[in-house]
Protein backbone atom coordinates (compact mmCIF):
# COMPACT_ATOMS: atom_id res chain seq x y z
CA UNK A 1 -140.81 13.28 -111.37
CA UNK A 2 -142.16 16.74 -111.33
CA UNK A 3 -143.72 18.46 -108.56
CA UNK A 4 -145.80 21.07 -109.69
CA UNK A 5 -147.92 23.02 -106.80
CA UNK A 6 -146.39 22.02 -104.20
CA UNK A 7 -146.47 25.47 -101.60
CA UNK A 8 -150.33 24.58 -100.58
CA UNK A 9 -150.19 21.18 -101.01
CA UNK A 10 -151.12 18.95 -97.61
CA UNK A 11 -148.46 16.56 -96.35
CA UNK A 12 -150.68 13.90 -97.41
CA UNK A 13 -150.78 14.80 -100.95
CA UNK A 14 -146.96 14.66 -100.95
CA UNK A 15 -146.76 11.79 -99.27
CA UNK A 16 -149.12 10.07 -101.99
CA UNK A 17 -147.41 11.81 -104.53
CA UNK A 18 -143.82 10.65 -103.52
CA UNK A 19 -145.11 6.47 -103.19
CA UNK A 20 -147.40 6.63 -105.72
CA UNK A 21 -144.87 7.79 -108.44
CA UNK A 22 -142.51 5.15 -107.02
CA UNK A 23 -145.18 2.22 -107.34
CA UNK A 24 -145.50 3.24 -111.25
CA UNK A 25 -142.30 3.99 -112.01
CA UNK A 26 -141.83 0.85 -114.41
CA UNK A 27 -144.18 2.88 -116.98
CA UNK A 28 -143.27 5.76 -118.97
CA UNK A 29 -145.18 9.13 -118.10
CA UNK A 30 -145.28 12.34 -120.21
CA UNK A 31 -145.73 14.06 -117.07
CA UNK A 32 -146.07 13.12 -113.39
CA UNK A 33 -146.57 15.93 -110.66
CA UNK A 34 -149.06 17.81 -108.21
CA UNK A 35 -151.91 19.46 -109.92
CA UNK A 36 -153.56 22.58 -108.40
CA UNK A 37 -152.05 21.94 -104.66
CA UNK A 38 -154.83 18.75 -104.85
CA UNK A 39 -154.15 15.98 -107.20
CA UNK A 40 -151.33 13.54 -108.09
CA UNK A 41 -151.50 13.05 -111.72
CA UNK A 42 -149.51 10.90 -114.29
CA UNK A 43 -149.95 11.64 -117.35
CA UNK A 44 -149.56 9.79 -121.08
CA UNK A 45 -150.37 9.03 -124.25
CA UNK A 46 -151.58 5.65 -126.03
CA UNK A 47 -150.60 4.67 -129.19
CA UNK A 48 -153.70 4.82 -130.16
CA UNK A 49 -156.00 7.33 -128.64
CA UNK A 50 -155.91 11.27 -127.05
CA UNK A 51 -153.68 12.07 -123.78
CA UNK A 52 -154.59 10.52 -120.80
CA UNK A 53 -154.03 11.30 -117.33
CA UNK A 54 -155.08 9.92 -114.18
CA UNK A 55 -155.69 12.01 -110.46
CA UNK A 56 -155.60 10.42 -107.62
CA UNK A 57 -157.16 12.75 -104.86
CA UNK A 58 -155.59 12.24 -101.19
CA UNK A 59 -159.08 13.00 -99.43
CA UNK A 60 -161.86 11.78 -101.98
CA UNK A 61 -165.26 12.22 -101.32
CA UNK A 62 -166.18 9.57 -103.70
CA UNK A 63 -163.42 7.11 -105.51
CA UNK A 64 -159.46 8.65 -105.47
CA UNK A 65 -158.81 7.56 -108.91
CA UNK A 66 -160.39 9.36 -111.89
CA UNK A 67 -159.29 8.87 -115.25
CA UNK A 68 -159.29 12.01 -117.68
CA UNK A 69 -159.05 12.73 -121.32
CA UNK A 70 -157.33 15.66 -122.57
CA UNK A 71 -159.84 15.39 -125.82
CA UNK A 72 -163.45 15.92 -125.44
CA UNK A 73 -164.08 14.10 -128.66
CA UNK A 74 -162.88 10.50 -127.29
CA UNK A 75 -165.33 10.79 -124.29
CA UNK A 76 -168.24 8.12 -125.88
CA UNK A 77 -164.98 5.91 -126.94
CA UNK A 78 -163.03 5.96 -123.73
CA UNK A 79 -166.35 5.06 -121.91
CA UNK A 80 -166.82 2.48 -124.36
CA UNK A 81 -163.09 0.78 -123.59
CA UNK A 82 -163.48 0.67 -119.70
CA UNK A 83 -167.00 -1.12 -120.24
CA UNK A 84 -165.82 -3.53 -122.67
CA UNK A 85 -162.73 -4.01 -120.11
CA UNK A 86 -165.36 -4.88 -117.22
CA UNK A 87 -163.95 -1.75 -115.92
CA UNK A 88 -166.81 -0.16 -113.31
CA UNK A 89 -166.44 3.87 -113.23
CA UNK A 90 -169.27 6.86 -112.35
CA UNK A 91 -168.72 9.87 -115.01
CA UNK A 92 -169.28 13.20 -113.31
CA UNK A 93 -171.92 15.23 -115.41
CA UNK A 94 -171.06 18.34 -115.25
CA UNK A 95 -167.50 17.30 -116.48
CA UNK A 96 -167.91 14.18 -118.70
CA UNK A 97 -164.36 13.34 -119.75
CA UNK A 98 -163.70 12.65 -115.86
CA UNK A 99 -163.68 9.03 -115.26
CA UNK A 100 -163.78 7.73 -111.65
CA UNK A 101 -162.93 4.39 -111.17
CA UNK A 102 -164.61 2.18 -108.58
CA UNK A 103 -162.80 0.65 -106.39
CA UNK A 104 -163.76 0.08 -102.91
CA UNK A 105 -160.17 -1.15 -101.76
CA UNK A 106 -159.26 2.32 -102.52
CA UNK A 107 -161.83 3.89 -100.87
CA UNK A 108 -161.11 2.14 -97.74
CA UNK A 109 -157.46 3.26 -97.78
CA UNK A 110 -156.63 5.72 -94.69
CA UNK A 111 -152.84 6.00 -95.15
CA UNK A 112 -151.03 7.67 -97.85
CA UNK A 113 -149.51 4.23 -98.27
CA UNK A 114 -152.30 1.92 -98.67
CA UNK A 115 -153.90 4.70 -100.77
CA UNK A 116 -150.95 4.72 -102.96
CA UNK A 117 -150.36 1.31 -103.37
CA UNK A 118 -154.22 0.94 -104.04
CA UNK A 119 -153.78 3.46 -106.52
CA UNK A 120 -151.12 2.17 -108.51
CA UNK A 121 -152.79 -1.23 -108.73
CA UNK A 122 -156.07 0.79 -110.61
CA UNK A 123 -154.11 2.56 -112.41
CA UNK A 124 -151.76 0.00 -114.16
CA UNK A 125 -154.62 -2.19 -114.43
CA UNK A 126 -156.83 0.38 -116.47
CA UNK A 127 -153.52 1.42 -118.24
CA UNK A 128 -153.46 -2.00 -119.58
CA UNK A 129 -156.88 -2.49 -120.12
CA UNK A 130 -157.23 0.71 -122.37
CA UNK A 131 -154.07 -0.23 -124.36
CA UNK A 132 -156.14 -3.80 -125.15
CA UNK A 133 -158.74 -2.01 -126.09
CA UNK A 134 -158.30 1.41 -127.56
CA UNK A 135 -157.85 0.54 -131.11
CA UNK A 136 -158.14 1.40 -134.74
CA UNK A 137 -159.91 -1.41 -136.07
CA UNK A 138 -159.99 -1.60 -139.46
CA UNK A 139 -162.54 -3.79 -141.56
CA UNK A 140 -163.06 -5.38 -144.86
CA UNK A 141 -165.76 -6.31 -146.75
CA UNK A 142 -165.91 -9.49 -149.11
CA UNK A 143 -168.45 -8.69 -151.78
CA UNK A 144 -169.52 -12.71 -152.28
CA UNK A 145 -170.56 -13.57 -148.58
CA UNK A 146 -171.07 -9.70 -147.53
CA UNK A 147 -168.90 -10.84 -144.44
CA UNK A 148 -166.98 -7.61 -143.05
CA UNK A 149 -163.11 -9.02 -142.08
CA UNK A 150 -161.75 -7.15 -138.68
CA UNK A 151 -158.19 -6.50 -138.47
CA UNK A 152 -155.60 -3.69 -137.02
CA UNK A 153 -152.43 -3.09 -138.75
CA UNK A 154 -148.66 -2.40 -136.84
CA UNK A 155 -146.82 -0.24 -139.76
CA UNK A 156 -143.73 -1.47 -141.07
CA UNK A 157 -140.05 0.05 -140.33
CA UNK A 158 -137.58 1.06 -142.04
CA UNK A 159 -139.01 0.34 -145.20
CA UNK A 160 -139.36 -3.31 -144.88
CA UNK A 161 -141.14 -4.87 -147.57
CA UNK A 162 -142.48 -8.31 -145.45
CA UNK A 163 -145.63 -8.62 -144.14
CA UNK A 164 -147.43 -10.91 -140.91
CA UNK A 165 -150.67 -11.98 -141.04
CA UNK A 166 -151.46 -12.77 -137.38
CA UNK A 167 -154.74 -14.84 -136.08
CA UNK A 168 -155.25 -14.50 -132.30
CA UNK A 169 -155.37 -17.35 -129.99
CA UNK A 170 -158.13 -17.60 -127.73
CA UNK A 171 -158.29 -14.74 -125.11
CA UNK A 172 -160.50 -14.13 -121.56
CA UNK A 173 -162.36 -11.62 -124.12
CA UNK A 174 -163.07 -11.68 -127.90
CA UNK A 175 -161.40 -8.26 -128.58
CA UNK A 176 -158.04 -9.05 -127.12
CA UNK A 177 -155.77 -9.48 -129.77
CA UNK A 178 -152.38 -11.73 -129.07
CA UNK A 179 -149.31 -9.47 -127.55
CA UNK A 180 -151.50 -6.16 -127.23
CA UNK A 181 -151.71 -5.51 -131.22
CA UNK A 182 -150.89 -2.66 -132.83
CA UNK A 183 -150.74 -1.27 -129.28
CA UNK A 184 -148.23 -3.80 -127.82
CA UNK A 185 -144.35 -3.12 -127.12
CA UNK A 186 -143.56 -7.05 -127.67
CA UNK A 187 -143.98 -6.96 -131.51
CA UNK A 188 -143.29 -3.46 -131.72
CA UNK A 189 -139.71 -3.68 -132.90
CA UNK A 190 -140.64 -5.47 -135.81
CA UNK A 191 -139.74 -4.36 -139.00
CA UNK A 192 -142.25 -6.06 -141.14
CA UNK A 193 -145.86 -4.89 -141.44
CA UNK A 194 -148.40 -7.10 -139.14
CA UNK A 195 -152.11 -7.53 -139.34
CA UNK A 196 -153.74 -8.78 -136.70
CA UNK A 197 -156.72 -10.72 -137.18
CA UNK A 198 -159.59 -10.04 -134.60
CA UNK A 199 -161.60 -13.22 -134.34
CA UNK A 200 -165.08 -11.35 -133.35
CA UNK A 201 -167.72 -12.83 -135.74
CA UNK A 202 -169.74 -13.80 -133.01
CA UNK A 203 -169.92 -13.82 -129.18
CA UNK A 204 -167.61 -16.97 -129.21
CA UNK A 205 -164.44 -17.64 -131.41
CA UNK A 206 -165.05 -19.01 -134.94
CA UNK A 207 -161.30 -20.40 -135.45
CA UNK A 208 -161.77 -18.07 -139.10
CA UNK A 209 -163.57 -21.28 -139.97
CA UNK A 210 -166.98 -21.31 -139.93
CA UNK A 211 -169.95 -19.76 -138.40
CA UNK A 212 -173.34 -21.64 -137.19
CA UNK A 213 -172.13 -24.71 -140.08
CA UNK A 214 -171.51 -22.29 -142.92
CA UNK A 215 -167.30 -22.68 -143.76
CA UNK A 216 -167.99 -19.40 -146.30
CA UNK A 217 -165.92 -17.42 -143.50
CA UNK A 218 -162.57 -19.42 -144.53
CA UNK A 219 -163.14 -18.34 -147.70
CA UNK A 220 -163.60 -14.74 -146.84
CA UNK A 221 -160.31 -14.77 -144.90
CA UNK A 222 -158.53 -15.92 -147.28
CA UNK A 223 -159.94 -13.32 -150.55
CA UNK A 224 -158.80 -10.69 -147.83
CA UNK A 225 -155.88 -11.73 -147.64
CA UNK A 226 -155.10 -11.34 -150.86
CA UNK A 227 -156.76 -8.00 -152.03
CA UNK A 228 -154.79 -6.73 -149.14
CA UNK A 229 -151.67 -7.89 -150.55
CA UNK A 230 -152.69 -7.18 -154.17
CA UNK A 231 -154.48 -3.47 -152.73
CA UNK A 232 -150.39 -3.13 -150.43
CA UNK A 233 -148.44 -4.07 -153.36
CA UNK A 234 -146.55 -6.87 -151.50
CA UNK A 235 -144.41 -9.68 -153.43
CA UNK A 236 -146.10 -12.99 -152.56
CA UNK A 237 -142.80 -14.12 -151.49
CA UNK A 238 -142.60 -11.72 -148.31
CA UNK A 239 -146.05 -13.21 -146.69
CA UNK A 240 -146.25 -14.68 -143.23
CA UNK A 241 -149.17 -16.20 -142.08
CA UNK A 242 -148.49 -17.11 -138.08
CA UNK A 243 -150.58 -17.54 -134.88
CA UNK A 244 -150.12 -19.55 -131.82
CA UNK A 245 -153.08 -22.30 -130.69
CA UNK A 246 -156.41 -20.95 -132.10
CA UNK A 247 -154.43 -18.47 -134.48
CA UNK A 248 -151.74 -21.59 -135.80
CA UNK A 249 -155.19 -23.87 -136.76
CA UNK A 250 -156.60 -20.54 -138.86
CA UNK A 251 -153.46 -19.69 -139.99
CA UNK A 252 -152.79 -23.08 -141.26
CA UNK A 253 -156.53 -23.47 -142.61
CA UNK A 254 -156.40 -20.32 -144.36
CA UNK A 255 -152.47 -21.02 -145.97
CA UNK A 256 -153.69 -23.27 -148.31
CA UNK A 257 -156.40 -21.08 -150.02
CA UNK A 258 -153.58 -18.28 -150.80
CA UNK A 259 -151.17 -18.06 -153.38
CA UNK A 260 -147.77 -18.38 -151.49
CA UNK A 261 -146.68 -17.74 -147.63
CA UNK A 262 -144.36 -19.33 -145.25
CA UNK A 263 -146.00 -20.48 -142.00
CA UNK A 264 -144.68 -19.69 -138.25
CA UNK A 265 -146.69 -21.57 -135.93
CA UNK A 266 -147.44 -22.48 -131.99
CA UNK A 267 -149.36 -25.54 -131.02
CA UNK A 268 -151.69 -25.36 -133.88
CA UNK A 269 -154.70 -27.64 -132.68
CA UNK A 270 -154.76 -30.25 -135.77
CA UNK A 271 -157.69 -32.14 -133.88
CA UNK A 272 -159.90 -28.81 -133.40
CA UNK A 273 -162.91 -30.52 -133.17
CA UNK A 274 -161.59 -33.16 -130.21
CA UNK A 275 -159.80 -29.75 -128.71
CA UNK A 276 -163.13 -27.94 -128.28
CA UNK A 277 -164.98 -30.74 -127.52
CA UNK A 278 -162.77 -31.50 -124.30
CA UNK A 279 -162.19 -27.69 -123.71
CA UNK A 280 -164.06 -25.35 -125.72
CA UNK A 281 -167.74 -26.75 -126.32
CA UNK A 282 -169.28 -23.30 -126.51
CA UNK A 283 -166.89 -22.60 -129.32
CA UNK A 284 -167.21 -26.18 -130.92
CA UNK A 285 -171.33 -24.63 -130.99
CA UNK A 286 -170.34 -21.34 -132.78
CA UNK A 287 -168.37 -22.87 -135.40
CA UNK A 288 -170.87 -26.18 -136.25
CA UNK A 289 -173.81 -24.70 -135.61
CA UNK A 290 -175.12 -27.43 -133.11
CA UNK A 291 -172.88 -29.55 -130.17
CA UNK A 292 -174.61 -32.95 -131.97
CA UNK A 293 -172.24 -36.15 -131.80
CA UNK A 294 -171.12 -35.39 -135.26
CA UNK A 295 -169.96 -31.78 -134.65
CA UNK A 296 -166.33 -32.35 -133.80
CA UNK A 297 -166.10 -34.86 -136.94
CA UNK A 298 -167.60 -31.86 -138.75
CA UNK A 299 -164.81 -29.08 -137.62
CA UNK A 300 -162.73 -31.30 -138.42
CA UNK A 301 -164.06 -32.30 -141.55
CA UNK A 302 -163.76 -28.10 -142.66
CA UNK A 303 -160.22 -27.60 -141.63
CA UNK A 304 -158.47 -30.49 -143.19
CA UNK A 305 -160.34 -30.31 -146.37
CA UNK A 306 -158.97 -26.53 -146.86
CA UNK A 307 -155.84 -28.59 -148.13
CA UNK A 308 -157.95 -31.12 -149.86
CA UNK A 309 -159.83 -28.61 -152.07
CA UNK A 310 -156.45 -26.98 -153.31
CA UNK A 311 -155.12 -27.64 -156.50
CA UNK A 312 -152.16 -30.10 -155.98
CA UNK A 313 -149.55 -27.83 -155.93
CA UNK A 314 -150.50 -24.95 -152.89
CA UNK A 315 -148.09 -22.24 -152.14
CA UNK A 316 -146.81 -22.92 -148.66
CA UNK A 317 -142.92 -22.69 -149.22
CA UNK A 318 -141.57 -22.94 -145.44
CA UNK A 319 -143.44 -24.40 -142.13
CA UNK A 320 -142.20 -23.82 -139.02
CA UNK A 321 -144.00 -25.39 -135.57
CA UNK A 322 -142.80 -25.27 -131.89
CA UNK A 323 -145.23 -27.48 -130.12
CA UNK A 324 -144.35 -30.33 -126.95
CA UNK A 325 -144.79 -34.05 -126.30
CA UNK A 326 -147.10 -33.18 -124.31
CA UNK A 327 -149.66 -31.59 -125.85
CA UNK A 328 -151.32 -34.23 -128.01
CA UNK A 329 -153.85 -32.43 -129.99
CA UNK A 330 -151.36 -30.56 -131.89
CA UNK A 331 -148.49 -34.04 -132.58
CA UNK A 332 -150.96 -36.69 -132.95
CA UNK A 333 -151.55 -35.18 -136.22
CA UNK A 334 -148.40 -33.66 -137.10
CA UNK A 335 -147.86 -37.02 -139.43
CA UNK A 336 -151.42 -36.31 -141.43
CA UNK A 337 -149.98 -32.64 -141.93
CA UNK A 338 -146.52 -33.06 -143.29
CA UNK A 339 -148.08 -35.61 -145.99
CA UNK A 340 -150.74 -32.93 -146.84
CA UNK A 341 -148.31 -30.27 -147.17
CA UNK A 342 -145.78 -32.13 -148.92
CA UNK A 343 -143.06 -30.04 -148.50
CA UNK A 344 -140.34 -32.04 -147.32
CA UNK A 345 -137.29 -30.71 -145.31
CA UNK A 346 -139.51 -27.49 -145.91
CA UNK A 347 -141.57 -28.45 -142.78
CA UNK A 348 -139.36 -27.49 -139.58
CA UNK A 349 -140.79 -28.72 -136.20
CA UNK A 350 -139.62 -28.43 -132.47
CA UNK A 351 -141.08 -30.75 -130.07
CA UNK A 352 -140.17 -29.35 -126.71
CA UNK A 353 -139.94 -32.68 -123.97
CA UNK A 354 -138.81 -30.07 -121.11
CA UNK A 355 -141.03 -29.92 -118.05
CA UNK A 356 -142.35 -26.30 -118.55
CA UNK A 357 -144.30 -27.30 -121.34
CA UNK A 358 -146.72 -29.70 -119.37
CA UNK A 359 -149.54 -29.14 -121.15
CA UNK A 360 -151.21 -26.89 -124.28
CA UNK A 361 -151.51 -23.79 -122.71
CA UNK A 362 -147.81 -24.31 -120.57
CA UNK A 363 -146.64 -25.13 -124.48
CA UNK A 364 -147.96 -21.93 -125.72
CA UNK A 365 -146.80 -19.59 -123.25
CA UNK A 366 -143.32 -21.11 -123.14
CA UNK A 367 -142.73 -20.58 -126.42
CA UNK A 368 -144.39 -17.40 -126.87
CA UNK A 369 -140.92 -15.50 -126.77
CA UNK A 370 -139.42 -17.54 -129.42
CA UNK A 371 -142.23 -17.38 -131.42
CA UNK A 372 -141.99 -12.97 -131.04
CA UNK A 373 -138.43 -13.68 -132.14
CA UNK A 374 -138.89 -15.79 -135.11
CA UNK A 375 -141.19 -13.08 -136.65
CA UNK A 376 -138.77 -10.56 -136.08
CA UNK A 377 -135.91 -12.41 -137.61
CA UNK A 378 -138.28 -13.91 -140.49
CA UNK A 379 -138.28 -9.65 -141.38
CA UNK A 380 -135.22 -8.98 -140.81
CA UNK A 381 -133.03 -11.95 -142.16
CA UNK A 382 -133.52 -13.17 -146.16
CA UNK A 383 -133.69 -16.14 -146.21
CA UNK A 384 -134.31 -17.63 -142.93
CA UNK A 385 -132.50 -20.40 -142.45
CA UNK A 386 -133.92 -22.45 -139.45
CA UNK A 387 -132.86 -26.08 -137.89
CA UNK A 388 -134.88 -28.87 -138.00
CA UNK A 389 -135.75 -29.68 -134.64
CA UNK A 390 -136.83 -33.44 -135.35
């Protein structure tokens, strides 16, 4: 902790200062002290954007926390993030890369204790929040359907010469990618390349499927796929395509239309169209273009016939699924998918019977560590040898 002008600073200020350091002292900080006798600030930089700090002002005459850029230039884009984060703020005129963020629990603070602990909360919150969403989002464009493909990319390390192709699951918003992208510590150890998919076609999720009835999207993901690989100069070899829930269905839909991959998968939803009609009918809407009787048949209809209209002999070398008993979407067709794959021992499958997967979204989050450590060994280890949970 530093402690900058501290000879005119109030008692108050140093009393924030001290607890409010404390509270966020499970992030790292480029800098943390008093600024100009009146402010607390903590300091640091995204992986993706300009410095950031945030002041917290003891005596406030409007909110105590105010978010700052250090680069004028990332004003419009910052502002952007915090709205697309539901994030309410007032930015001062005079001084537009000041950010203060609403908060009336703050506000209402009179102790240097409440006030910090208020603090803290905002600030880790909006520290998340911009992570999420401050990101270089990348975009291709498939010259048949004009259809623009977002993704991010997480370099590789070391050299490494494998490469992820991950599809999101479904998220509380559209541009939240799985483990914080790019931008996320989980996957950050990786060695391997990984793009990350962002499923934002339309207000709702389109599985990488279809949009309004028109399955031409599939297609799209898949020729991306491989003019990225072609454009990267990757072996075929040292693909992944992988994605829990939502992102194991496109993964798996999209598998078949590619050359060659191996497949590392959570809970993919092999009955999408009973899935979202149970849970997801918006979505089910999006993807058929109507929420008619024959819509789920239909969604279904466009995912398993991805395998059908391969030629016989697809390129899916190595399948690997962690999934539960007791999520039924996902096993009651894991039968239909080992004969369309038709890779034999090739297909490796976990069914968890513990009681912390209880349902599809307990199944997902329980196995969303191994599923982090399976990419990072399927980078790191050649070949992978895996046991067959059946």
């Amino acid at each position: 902790m530093g402690w900058g002008q501290i000879e005119k600073s109030s008692e108050r200020l140093l009393a924030v200062h001290i607890q409010l350091t404390d509270l966020l002292s499970s992030q790292r900080w480029s800098r943390c002290q008093i600024w100009g006798a009146t402010l607390s600030t903590h300091e640091w930089r995204p992986r993706t954007g300009p410095t950031l700090a945030f002041d917290v002002d003891p005596d406030p005459i409007g909110h105590p926390v105010t978010l700052v850029t250090r680069d004028s230039a990332w004003c419009d884009r910052i502002g952007d993030a915090l709205t697309r984060e539901g994030i309410g703020f007032t930015r001062e005129q005079d001084r537009p890369e000041r950010f203060q963020i609403d908060s009336a629990a703050a506000r209402k603070s009179t102790t240097p204790a409440s006030l910090a602990n208020a603090a803290s909360q905002i600030i880790l919150s909006t520290r998340d929040a911009l992570t999420r969403a401050l990101r270089t989002e990348l975009f291709w464009a498939d010259t048949s359907t004009g259809i623009r493909i977002p993704f991010s990319v997480k370099p590789e390390r070391k050299a490494n010469t494998s490469i992820i192709f991950l599809f999101t699951s479904i998220r509380s918003k559209p541009h939240w990618v799985d483990f914080d992208g790019a931008q996320g510590d989980a996957l950050s150890t990786n060695r391997g390349r990984i793009v990350f998919l962002h499923d934002e076609f339309a207000t709702n999720f389109t599985y990488h499927l279809a949009l309004e009835g028109d399955s031409r999207l599939l297609a799209a993901t898949a020729r991306f796929i491989e003019a990225y690989v072609a454009e990267e100069g990757y072996a075929w070899d040292q693909v992944i395509l992988a994605g829990m829930s939502k992102g194991a269905s496109s993964a798996l839909a999209v598998s078949a239309r590619i050359p060659q991959c191996v497949l590392i998968l959570v809970s993919p939803q092999l009955a999408v169209g009973a899935y979202l009609t149970e849970n997801r009918p918006n979505i089910l809407r999006t993807i058929a273009g109507t929420d008619a009787p024959g819509a789920s048949s239909a969604v279904d209809s466009i995912f398993w016939d991805s395998f059908a209209a391969v030629p016989a002999r697809h390129g899916i070398t190595r399948c690997t699924i962690l999934t539960s008993q007791n999520d039924p979407h996902c096993t009651e067709g894991l039968k239909q998918l080992a004969e369309a794959l038709d890779i034999g021992d090739k297909l490796e499958i976990h069914v968890d019977t513990g009681e912390n997967t209880g349902s599809h979204i307990d199944t997902v989050h329980f196995h969303a560590s191994a599923f982090a450590a399976l990419l990072s060994a399927s980078t790191s280890l050649a070949p992978l040898k895996l046991i067959n949970g059946f």
